[in-house]
PDB file of N, CA and C in Angstrom:
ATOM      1  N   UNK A   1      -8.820 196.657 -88.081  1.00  0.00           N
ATOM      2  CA  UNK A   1     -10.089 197.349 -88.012  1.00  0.00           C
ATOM      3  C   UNK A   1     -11.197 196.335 -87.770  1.00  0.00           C
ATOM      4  N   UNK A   2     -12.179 196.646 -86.858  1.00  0.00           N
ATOM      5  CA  UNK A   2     -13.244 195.480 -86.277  1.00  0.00           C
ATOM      6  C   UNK A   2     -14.583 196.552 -87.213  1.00  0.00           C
ATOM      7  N   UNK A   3     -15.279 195.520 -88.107  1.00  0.00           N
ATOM      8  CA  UNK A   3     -16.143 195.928 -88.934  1.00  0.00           C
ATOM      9  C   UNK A   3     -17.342 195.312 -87.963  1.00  0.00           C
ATOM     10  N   UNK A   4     -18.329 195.909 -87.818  1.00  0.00           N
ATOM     11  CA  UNK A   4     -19.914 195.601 -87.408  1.00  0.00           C
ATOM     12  C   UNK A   4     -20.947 196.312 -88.289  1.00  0.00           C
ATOM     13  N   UNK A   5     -21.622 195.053 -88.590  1.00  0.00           N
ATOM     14  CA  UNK A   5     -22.913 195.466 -89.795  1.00  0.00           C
ATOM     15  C   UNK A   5     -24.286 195.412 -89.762  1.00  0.00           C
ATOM     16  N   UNK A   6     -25.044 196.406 -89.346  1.00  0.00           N
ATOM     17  CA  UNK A   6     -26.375 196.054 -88.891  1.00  0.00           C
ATOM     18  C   UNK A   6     -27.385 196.166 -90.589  1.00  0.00           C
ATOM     19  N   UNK A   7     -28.699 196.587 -90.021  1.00  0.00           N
ATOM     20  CA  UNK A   7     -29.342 196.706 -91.378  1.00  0.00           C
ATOM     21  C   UNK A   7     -29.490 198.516 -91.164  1.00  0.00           C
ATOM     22  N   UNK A   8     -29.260 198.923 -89.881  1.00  0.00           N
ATOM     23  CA  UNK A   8     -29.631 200.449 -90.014  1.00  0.00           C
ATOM     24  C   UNK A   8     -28.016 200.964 -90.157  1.00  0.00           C
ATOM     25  N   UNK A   9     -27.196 200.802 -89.960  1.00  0.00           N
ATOM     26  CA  UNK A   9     -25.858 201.336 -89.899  1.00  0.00           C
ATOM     27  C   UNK A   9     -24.594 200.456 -90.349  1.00  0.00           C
ATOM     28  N   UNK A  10     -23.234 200.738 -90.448  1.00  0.00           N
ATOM     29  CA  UNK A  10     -22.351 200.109 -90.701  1.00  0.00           C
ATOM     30  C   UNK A  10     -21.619 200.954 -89.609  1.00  0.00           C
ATOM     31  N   UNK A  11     -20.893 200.291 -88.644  1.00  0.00           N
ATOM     32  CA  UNK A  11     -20.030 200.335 -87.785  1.00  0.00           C
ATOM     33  C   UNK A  11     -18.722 199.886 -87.945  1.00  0.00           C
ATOM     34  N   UNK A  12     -17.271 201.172 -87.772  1.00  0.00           N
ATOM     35  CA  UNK A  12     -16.621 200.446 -88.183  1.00  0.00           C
ATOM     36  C   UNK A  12     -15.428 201.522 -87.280  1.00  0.00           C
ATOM     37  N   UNK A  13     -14.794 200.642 -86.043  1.00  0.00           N
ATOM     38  CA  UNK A  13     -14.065 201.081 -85.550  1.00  0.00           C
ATOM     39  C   UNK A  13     -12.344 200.436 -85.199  1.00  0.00           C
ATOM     40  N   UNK A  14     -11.319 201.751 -84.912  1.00  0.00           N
ATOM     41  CA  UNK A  14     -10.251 201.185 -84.943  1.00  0.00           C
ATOM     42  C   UNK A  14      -9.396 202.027 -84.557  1.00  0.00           C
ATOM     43  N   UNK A  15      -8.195 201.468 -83.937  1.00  0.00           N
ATOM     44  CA  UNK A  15      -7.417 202.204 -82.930  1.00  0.00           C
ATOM     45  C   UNK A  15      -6.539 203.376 -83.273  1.00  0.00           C
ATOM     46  N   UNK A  16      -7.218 204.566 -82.451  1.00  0.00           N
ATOM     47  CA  UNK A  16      -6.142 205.745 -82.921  1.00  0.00           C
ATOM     48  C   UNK A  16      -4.915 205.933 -82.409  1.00  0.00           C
ATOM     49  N   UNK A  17      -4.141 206.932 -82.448  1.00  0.00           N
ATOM     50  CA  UNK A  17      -2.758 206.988 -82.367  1.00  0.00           C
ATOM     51  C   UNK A  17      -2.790 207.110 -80.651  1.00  0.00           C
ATOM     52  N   UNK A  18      -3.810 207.551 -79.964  1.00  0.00           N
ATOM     53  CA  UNK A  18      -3.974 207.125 -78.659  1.00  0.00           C
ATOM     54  C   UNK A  18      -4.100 205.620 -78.264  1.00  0.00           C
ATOM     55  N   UNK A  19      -3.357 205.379 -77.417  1.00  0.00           N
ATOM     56  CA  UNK A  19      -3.544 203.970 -76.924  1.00  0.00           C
ATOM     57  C   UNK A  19      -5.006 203.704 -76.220  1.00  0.00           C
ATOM     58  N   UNK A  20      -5.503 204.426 -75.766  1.00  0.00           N
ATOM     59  CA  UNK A  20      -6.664 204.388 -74.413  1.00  0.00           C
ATOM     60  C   UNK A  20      -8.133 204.637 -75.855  1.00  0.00           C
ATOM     61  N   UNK A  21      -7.767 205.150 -77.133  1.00  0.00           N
ATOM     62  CA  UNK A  21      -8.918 205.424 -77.672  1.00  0.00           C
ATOM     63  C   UNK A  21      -9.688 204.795 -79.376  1.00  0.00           C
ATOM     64  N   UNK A  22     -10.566 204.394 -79.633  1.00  0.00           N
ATOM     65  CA  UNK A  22     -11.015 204.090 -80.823  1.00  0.00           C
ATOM     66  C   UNK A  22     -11.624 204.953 -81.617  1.00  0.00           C
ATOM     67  N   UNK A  23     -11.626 205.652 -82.647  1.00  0.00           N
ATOM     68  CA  UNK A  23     -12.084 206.065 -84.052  1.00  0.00           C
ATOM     69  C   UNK A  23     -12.987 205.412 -84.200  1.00  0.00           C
ATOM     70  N   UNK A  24     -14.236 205.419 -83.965  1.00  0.00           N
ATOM     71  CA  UNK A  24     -15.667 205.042 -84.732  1.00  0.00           C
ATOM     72  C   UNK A  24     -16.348 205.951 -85.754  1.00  0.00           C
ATOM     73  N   UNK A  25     -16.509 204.928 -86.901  1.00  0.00           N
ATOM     74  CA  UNK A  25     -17.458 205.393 -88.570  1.00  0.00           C
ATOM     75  C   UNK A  25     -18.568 204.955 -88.252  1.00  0.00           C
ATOM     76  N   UNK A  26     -19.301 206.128 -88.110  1.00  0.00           N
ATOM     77  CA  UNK A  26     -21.118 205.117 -88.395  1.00  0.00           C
ATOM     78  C   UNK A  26     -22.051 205.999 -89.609  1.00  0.00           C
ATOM     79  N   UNK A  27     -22.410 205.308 -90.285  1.00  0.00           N
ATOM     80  CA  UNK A  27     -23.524 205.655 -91.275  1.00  0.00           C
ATOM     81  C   UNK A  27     -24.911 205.668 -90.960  1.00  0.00           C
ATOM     82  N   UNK A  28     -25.373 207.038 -91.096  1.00  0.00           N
ATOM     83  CA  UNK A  28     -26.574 206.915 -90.508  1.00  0.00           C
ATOM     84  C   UNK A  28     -27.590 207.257 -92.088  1.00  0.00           C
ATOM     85  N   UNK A  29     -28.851 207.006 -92.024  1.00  0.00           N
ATOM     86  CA  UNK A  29     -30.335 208.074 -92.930  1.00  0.00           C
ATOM     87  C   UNK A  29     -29.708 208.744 -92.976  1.00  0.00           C
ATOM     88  N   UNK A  30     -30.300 209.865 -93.761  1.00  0.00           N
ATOM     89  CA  UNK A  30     -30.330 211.137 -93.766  1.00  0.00           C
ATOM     90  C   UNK A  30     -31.317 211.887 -92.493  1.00  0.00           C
ATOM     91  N   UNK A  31     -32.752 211.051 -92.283  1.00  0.00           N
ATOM     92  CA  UNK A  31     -33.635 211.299 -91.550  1.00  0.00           C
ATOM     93  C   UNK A  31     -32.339 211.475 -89.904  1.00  0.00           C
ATOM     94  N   UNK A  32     -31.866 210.004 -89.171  1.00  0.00           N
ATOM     95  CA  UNK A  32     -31.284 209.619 -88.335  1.00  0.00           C
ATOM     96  C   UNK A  32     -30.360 210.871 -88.053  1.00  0.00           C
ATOM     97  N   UNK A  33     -29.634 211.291 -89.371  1.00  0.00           N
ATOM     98  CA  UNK A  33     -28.699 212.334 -89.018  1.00  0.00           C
ATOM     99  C   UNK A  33     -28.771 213.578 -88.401  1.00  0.00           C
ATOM    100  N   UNK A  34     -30.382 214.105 -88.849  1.00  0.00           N
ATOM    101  CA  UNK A  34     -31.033 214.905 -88.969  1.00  0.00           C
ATOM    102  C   UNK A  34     -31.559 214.991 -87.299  1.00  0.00           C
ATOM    103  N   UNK A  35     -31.848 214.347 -86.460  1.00  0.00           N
ATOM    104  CA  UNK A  35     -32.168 213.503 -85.512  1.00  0.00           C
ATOM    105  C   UNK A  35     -31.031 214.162 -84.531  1.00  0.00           C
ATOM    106  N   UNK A  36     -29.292 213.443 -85.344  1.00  0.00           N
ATOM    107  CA  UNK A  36     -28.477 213.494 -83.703  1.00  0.00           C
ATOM    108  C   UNK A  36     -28.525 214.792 -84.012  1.00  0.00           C
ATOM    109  N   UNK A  37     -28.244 215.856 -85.186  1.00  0.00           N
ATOM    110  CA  UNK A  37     -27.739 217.173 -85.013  1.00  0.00           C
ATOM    111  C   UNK A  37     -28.564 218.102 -84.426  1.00  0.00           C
ATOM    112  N   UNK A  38     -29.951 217.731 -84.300  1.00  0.00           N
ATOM    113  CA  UNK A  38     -30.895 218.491 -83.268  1.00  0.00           C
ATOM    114  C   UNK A  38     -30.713 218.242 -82.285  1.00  0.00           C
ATOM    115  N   UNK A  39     -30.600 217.177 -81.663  1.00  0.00           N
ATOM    116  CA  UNK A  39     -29.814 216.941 -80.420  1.00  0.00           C
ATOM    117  C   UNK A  39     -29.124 217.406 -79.908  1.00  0.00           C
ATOM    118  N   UNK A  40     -27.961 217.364 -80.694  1.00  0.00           N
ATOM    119  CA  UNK A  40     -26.777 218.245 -80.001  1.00  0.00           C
ATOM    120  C   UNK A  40     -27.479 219.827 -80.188  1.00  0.00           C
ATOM    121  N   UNK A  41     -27.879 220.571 -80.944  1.00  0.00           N
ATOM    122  CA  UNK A  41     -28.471 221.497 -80.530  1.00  0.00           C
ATOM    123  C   UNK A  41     -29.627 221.723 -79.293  1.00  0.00           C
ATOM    124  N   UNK A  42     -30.612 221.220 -79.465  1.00  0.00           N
ATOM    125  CA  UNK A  42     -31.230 221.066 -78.011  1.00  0.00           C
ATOM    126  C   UNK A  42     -30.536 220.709 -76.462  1.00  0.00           C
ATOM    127  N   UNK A  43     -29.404 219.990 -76.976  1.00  0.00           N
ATOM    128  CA  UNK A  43     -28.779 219.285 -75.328  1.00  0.00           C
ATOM    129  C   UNK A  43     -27.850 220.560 -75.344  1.00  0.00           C
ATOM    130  N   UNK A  44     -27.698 221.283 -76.382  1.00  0.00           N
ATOM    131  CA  UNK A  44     -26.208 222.453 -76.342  1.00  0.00           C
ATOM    132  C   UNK A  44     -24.686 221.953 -76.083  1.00  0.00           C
ATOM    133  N   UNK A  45     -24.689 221.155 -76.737  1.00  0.00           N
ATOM    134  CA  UNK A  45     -23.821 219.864 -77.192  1.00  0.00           C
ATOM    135  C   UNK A  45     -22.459 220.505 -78.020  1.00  0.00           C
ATOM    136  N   UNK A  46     -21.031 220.235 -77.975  1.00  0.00           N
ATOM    137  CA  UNK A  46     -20.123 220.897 -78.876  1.00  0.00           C
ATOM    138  C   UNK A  46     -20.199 220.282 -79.920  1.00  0.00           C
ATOM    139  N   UNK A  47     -20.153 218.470 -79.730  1.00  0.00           N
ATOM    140  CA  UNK A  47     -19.994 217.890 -80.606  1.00  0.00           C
ATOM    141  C   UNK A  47     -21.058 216.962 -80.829  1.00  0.00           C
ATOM    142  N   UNK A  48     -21.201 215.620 -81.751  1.00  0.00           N
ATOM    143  CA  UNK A  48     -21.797 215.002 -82.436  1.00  0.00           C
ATOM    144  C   UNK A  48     -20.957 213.731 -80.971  1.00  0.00           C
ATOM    145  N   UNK A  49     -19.813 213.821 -81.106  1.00  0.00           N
ATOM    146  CA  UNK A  49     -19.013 212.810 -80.181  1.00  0.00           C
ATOM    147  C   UNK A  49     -19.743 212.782 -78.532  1.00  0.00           C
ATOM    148  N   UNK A  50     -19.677 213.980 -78.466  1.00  0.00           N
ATOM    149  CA  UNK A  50     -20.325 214.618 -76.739  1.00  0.00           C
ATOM    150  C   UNK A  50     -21.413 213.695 -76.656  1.00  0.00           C
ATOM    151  N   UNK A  51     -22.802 214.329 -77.452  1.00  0.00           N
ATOM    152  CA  UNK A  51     -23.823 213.357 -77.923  1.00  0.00           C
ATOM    153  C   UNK A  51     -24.215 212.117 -77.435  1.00  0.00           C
ATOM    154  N   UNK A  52     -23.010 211.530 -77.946  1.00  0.00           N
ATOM    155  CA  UNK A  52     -22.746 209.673 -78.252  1.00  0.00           C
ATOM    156  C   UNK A  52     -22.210 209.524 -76.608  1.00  0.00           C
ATOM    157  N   UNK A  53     -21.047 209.701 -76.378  1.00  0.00           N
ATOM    158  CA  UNK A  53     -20.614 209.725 -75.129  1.00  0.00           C
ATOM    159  C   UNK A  53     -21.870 209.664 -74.272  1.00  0.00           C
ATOM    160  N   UNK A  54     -22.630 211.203 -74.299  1.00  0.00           N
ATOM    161  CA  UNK A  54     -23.659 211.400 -72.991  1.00  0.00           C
ATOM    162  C   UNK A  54     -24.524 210.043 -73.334  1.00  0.00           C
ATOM    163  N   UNK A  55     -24.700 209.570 -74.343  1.00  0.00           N
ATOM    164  CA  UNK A  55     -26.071 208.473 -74.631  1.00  0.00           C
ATOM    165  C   UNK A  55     -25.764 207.468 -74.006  1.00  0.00           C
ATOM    166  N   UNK A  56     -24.350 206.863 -74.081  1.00  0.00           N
ATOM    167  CA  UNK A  56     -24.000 206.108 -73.563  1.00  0.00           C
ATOM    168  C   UNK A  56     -23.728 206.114 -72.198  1.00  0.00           C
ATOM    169  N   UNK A  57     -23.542 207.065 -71.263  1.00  0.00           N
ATOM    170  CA  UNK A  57     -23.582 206.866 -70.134  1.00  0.00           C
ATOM    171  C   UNK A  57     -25.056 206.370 -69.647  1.00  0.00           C
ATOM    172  N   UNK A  58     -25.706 207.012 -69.981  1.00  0.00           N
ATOM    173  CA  UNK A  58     -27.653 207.085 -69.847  1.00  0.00           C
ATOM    174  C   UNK A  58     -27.652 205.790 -69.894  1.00  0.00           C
ATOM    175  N   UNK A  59     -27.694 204.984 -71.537  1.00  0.00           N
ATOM    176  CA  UNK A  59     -27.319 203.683 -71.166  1.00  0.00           C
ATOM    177  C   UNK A  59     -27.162 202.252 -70.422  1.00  0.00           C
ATOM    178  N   UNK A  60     -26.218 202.737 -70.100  1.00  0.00           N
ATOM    179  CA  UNK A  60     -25.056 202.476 -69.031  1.00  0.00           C
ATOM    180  C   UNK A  60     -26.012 202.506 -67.909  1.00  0.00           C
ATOM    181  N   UNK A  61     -26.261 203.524 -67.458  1.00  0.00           N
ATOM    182  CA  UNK A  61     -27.225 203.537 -66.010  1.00  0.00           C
ATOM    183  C   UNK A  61     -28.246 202.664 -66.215  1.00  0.00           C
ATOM    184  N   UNK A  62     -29.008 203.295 -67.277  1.00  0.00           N
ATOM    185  CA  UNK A  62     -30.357 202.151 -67.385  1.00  0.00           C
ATOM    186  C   UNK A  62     -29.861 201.081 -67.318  1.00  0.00           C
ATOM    187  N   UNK A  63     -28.894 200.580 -68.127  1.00  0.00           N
ATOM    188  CA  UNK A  63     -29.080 198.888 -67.803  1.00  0.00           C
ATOM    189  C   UNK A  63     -28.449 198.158 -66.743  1.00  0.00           C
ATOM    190  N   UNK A  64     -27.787 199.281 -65.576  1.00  0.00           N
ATOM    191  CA  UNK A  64     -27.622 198.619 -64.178  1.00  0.00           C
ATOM    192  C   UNK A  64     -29.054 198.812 -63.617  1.00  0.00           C
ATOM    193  N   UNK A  65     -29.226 200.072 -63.746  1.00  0.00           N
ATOM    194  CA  UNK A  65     -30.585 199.726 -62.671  1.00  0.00           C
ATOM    195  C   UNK A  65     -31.415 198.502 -63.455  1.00  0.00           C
ATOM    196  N   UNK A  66     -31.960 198.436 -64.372  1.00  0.00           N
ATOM    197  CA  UNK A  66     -32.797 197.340 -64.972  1.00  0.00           C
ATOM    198  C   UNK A  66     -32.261 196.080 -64.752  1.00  0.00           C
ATOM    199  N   UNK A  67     -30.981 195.617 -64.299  1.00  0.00           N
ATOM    200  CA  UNK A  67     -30.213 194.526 -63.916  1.00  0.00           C
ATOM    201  C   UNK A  67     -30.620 194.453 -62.056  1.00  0.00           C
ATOM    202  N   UNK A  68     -30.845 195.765 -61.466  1.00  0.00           N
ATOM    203  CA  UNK A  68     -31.147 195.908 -60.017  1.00  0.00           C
ATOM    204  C   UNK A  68     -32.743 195.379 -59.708  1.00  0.00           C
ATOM    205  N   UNK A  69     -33.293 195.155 -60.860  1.00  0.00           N
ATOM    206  CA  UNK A  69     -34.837 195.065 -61.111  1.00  0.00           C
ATOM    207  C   UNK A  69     -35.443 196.078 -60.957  1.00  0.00           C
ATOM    208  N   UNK A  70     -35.160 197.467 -61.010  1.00  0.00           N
ATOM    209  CA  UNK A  70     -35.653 198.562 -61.161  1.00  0.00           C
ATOM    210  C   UNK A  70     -36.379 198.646 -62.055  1.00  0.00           C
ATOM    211  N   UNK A  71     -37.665 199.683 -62.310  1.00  0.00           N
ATOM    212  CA  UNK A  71     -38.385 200.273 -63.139  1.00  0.00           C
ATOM    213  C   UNK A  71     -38.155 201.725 -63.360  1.00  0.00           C
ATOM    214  N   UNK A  72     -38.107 202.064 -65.058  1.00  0.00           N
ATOM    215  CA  UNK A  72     -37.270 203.107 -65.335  1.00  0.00           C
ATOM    216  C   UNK A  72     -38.237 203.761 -65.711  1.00  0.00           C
ATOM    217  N   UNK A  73     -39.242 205.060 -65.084  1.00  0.00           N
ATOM    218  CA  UNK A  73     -40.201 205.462 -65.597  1.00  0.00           C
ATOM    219  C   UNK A  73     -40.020 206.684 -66.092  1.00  0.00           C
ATOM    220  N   UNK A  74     -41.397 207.729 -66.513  1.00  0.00           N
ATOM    221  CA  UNK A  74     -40.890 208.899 -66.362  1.00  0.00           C
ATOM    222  C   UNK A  74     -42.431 209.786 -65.690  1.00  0.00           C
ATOM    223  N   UNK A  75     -42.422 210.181 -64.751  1.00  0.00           N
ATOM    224  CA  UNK A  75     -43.832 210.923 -64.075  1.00  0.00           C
ATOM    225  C   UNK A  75     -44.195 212.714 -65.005  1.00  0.00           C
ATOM    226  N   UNK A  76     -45.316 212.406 -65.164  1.00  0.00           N
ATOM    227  CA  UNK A  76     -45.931 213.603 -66.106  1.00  0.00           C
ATOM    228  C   UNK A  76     -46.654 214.127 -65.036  1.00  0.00           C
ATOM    229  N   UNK A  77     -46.668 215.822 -65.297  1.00  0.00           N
ATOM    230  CA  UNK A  77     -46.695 216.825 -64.657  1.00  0.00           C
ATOM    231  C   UNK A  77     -48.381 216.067 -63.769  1.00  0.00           C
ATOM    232  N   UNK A  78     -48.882 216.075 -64.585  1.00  0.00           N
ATOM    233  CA  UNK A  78     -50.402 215.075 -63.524  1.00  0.00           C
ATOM    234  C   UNK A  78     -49.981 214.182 -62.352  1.00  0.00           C
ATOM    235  N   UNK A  79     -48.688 213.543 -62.791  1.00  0.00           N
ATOM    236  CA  UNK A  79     -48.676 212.337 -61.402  1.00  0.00           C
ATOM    237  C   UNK A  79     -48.945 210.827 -62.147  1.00  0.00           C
ATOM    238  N   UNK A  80     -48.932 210.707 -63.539  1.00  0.00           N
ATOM    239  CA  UNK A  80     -48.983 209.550 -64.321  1.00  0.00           C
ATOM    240  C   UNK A  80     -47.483 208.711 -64.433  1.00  0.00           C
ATOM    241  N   UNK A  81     -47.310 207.586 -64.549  1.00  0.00           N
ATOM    242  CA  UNK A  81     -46.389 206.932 -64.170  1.00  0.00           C
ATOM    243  C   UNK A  81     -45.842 206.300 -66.201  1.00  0.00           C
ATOM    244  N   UNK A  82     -45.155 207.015 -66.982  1.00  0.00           N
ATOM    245  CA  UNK A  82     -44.658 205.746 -68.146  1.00  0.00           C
ATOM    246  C   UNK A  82     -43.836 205.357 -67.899  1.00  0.00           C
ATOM    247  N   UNK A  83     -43.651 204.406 -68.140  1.00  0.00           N
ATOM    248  CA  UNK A  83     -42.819 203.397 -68.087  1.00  0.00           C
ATOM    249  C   UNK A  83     -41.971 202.834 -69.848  1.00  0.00           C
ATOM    250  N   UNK A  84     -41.139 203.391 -70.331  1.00  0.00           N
ATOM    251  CA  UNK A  84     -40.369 203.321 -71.473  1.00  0.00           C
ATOM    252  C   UNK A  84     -40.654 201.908 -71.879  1.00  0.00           C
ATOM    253  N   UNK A  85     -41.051 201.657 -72.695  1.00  0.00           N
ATOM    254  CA  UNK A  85     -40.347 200.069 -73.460  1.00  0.00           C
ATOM    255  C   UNK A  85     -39.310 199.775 -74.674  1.00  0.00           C
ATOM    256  N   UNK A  86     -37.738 199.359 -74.194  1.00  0.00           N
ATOM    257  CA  UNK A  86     -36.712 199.785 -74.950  1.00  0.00           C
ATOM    258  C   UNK A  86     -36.889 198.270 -75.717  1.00  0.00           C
ATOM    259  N   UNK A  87     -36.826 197.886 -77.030  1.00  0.00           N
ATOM    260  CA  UNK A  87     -36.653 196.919 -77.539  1.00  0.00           C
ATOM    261  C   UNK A  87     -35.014 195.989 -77.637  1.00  0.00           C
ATOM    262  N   UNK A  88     -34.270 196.857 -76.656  1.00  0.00           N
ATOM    263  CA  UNK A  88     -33.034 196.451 -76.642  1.00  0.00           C
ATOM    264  C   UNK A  88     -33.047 195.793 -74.685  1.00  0.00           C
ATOM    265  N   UNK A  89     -34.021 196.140 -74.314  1.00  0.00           N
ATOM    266  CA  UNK A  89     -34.619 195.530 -73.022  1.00  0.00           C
ATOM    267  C   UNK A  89     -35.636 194.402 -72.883  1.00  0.00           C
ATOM    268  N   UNK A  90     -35.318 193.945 -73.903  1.00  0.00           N
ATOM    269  CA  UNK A  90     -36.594 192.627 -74.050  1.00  0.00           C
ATOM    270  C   UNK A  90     -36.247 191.750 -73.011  1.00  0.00           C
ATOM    271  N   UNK A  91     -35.644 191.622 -72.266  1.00  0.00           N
ATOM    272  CA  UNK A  91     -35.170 190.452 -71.348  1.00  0.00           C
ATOM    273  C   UNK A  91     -35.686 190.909 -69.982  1.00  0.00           C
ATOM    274  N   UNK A  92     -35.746 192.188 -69.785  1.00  0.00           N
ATOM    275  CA  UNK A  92     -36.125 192.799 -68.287  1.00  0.00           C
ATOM    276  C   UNK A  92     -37.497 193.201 -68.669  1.00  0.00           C
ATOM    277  N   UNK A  93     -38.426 192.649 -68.051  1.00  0.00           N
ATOM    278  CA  UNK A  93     -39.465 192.736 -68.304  1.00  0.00           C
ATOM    279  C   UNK A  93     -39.956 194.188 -67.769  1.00  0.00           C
ATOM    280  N   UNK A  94     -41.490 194.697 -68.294  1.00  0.00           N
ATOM    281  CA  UNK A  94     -41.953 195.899 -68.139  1.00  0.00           C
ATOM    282  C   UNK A  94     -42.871 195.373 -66.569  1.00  0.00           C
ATOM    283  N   UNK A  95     -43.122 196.482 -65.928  1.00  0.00           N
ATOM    284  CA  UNK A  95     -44.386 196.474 -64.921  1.00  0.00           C
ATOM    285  C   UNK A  95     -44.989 196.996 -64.980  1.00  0.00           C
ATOM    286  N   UNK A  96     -46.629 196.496 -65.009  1.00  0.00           N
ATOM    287  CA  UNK A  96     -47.412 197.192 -65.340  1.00  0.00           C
ATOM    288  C   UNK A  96     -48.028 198.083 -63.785  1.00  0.00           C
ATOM    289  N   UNK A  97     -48.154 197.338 -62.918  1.00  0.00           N
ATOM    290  CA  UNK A  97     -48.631 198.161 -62.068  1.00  0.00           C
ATOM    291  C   UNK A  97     -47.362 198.714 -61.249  1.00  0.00           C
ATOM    292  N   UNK A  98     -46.947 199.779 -61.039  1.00  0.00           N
ATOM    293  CA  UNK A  98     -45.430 200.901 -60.175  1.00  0.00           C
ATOM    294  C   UNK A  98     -45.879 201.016 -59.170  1.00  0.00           C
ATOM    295  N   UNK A  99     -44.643 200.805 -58.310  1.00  0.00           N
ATOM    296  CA  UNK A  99     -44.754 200.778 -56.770  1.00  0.00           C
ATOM    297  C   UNK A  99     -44.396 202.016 -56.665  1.00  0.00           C
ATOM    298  N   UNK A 100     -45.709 202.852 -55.988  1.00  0.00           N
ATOM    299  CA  UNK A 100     -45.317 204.266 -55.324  1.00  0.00           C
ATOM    300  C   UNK A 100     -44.791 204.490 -53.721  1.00  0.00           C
ATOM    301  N   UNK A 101     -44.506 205.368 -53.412  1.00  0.00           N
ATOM    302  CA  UNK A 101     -43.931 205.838 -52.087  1.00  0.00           C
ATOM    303  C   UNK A 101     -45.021 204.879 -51.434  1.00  0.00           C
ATOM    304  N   UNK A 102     -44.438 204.899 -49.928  1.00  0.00           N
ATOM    305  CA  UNK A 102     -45.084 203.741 -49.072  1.00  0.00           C
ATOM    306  C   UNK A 102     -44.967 202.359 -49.536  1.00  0.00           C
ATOM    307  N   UNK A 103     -44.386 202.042 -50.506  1.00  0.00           N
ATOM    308  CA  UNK A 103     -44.690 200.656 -51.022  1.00  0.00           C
ATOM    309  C   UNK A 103     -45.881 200.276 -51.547  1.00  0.00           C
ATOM    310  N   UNK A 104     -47.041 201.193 -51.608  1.00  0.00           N
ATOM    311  CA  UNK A 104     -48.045 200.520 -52.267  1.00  0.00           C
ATOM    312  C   UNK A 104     -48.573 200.794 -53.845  1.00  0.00           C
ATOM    313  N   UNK A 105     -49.080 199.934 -54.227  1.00  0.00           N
ATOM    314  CA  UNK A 105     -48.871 199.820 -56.021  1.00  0.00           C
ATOM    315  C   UNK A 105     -49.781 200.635 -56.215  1.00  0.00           C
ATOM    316  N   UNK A 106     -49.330 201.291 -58.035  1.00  0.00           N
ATOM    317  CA  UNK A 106     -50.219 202.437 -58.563  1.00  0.00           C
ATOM    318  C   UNK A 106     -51.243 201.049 -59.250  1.00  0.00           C
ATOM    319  N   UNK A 107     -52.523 201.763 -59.483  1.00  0.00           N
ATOM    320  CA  UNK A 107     -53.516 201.095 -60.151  1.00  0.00           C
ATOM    321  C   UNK A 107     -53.102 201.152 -61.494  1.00  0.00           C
ATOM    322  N   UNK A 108     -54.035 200.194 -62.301  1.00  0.00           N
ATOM    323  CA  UNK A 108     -53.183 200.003 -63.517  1.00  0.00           C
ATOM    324  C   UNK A 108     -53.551 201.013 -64.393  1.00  0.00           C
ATOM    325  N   UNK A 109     -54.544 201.910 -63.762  1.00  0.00           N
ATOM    326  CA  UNK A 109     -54.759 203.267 -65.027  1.00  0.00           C
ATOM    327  C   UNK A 109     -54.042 204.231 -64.358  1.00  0.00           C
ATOM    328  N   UNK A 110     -52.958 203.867 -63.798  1.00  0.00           N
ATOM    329  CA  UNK A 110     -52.046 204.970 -63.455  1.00  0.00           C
ATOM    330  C   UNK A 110     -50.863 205.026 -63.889  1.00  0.00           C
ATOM    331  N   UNK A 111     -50.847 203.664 -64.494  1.00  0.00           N
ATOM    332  CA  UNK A 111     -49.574 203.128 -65.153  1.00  0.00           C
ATOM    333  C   UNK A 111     -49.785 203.088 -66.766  1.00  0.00           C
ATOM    334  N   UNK A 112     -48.726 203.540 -67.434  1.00  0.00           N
ATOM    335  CA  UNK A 112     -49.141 203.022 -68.578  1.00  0.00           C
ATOM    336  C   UNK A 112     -47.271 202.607 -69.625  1.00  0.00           C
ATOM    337  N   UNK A 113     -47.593 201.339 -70.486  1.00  0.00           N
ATOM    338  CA  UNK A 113     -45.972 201.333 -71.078  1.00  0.00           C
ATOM    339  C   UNK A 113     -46.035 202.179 -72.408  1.00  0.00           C
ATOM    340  N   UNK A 114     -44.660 202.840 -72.161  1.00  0.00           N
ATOM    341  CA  UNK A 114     -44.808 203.506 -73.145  1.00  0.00           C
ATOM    342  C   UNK A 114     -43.647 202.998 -74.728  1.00  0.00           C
ATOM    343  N   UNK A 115     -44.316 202.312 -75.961  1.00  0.00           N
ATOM    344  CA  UNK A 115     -43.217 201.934 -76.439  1.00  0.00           C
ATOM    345  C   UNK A 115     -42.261 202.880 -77.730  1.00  0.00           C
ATOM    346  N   UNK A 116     -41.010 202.885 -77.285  1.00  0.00           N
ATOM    347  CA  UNK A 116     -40.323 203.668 -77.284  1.00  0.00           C
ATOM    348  C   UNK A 116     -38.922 202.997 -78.580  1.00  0.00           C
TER     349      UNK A 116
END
């Protein structure tokens, strides 16, 4: 069993009777818990597992594109540009001013980081 110990969780996974799969324990708050199970209700989710899976693909994408030097924003119904700031992205830096269609840059009150 491979134990991992943070200060928010205890992680603790290990091989099931499937060859291809791992059994992961995680301890969450009460608050945190409270958190994924709305989730899976809002996403209409079967499981708590589904959840985790879908997060991790998301993930997964973000941190190829952010490896592509992409900027991972999100545009609000106005035409405003945020830009997420993941603290697990400290290495890929944020941009403040976003390159819109045509190639030319949004002004910087069009941009804003959002930390996340």
């Amino acid at each position: 069993m491979e134990m991992i110990t943070k200060p928010d969780a205890e992680v603790k996974a290990e091989k099931t009777t499937s060859p291809k799969k791992f059994r992961v324990q995680l301890d969450f708050e009460t608050r945190d818990f409270r958190i994924i199970n709305q989730l899976v209700a809002e996403l209409d989710l079967n499981t708590r597992a589904e959840l985790f899976r879908s997060g991790l693909r998301v993930l997964r994408w973000m941190l190829e594109k952010k490896k592509q030097g992409c900027t991972i924003v999100a545009i609000t119904p106005d035409n405003r540009y945020l830009e997420p700031e993941f603290d697990f992205f400290r290495r890929f830096p944020t941009r403040t001013a976003i390159e819109r269609e045509g190639g030319r840059a949004a002004h910087e009150e069009d941009a804003e980081v959002a930390r996340v």
